[in-house]
N, C-alpha and C. Protein backbone atom coordinates (compact mmCIF):
# COMPACT_ATOMS: atom_id res chain seq x y z
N UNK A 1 140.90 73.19 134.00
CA UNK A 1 140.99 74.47 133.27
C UNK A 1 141.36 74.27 131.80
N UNK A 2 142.10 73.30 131.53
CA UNK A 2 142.70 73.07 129.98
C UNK A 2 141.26 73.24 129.06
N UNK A 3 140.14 71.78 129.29
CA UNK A 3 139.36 71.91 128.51
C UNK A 3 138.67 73.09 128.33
N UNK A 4 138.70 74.27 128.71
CA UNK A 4 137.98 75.17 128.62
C UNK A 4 138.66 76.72 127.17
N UNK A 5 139.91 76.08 128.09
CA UNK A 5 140.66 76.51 126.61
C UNK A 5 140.98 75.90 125.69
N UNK A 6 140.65 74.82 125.89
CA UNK A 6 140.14 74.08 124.06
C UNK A 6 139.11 74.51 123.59
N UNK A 7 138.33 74.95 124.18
CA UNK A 7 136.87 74.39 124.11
C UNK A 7 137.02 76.39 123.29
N UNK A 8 137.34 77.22 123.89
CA UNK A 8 136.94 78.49 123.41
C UNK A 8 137.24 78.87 121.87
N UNK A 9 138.61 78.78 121.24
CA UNK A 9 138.71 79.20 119.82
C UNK A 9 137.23 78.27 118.71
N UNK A 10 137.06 77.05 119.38
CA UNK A 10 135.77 76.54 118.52
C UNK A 10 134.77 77.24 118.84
N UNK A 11 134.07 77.78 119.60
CA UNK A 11 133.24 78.59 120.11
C UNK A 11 133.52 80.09 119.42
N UNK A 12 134.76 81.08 119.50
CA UNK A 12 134.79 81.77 118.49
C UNK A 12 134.38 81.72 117.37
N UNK A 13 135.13 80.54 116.64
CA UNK A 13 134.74 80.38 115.34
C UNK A 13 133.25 80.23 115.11
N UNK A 14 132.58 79.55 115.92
CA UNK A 14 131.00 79.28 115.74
C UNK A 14 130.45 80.50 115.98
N UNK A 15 131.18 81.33 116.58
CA UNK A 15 130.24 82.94 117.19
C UNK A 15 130.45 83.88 115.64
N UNK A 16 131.63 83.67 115.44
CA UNK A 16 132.28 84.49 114.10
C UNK A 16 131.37 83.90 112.54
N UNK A 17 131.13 82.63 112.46
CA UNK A 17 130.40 82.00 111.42
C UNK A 17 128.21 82.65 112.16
N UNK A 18 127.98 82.18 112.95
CA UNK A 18 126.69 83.06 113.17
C UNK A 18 126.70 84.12 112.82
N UNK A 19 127.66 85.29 113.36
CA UNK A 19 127.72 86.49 113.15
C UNK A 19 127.49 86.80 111.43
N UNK A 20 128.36 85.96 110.22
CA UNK A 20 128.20 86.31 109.39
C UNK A 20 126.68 86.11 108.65
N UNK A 21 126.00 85.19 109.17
CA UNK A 21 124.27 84.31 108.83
C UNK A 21 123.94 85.82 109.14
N UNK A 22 123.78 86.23 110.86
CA UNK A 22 122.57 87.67 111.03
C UNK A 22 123.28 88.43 110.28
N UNK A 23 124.44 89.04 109.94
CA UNK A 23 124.88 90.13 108.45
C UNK A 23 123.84 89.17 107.27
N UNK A 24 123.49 88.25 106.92
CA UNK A 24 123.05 88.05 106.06
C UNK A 24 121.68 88.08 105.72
N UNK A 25 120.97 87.82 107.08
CA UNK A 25 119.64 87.69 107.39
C UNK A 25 119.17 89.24 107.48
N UNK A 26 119.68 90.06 108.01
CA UNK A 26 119.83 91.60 107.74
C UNK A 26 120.09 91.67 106.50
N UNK A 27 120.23 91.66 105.64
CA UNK A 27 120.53 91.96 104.13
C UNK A 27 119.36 91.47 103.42
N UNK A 28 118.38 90.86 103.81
CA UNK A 28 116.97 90.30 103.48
C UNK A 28 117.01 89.24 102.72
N UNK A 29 117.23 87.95 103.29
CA UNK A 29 116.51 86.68 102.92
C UNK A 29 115.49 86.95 103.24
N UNK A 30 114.57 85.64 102.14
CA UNK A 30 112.70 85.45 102.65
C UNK A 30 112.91 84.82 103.86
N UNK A 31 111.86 85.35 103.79
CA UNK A 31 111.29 84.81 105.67
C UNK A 31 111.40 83.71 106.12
N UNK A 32 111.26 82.57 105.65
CA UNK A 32 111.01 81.52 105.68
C UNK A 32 112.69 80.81 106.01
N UNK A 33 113.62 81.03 105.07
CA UNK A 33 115.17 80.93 105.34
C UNK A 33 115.12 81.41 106.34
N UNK A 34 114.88 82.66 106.47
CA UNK A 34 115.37 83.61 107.25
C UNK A 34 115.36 82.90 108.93
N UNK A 35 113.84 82.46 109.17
CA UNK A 35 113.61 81.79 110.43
C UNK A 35 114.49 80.66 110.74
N UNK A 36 114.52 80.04 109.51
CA UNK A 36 115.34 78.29 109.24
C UNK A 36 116.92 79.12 110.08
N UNK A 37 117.35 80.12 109.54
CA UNK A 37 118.77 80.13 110.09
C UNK A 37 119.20 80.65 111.48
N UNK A 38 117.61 81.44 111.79
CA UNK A 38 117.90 81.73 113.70
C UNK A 38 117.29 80.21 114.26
N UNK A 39 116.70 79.36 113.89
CA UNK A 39 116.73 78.16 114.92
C UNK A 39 117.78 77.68 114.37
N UNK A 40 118.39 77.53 113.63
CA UNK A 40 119.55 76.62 113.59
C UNK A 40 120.77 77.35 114.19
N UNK A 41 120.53 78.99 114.58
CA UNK A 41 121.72 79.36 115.10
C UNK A 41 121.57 78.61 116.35
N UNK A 42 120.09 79.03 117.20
CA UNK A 42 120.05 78.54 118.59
C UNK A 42 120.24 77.47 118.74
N UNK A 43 120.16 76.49 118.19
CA UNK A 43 120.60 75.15 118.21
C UNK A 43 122.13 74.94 118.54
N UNK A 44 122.96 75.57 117.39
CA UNK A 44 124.19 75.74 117.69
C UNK A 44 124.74 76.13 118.84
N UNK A 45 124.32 77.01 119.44
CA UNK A 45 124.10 77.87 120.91
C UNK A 45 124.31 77.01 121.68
N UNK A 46 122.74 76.08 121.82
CA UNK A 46 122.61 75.25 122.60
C UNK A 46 123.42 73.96 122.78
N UNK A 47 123.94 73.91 121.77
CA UNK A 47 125.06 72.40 121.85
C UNK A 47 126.12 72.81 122.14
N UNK A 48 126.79 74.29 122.16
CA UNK A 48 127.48 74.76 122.86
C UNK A 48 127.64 74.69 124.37
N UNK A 49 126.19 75.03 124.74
CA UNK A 49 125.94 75.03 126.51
C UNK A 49 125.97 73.88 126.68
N UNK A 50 125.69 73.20 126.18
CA UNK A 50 125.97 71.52 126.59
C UNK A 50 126.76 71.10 126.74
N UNK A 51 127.82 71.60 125.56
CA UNK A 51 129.36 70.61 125.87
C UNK A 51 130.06 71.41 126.45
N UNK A 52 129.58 72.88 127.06
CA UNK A 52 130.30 73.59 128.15
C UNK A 52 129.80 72.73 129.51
N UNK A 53 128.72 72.71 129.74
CA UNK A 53 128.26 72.28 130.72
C UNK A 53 128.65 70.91 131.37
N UNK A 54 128.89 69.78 130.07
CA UNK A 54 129.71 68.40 130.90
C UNK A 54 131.08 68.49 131.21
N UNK A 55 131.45 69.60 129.73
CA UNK A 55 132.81 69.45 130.46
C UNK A 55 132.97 70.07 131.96
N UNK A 56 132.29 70.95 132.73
CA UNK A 56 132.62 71.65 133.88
C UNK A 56 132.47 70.33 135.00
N UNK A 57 131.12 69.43 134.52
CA UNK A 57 131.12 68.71 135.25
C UNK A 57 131.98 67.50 135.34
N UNK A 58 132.57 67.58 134.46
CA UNK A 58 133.67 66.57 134.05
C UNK A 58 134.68 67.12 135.09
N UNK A 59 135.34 68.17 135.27
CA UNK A 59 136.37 68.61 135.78
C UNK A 59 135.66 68.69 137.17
N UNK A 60 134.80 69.11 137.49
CA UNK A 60 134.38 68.95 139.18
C UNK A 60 134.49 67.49 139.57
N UNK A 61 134.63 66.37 138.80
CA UNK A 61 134.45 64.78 139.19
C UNK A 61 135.92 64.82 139.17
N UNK A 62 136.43 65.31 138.22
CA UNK A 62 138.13 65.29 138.64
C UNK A 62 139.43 65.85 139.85
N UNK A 63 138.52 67.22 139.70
CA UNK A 63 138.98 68.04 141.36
C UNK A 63 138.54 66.85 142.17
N UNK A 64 137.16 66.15 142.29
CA UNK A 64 136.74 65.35 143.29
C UNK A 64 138.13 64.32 143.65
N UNK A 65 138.02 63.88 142.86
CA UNK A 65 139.05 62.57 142.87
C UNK A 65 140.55 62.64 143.11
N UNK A 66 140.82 63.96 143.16
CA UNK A 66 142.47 63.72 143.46
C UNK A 66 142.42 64.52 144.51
């Protein structure tokens, strides 16, 4: 359970820093930025689900073991 509450205030912060890009992307960058900064949000996203995802499996190998 610990890593998970490590793991969340960085995840805020990354939700709180996106949030300010779409306020910005709504305010009209060209298009072209504009696209550049929703794949690089999802990206961010996605490396999120990732290092949510080992850590769970990290902790299921640990429940295993004791």
């Amino acid at each position: 359970m610990v890593p998970s509450l490590e793991m969340r205030p960085m995840d805020l912060s990354c939700w709180t820093k996106d949030r300010t890009t779409i306020q910005r992307m709504k305010s009209g960058i060209g298009k072209c930025q504009k696209n550049f900064l929703i794949f690089d949000l999802e990206k961010k996203i996605d490396e999120g689900k990732q290092k949510e995802r080992a850590n769970k499996k990290k902790r299921r190998e640990e429940m295993g073991t004791t």
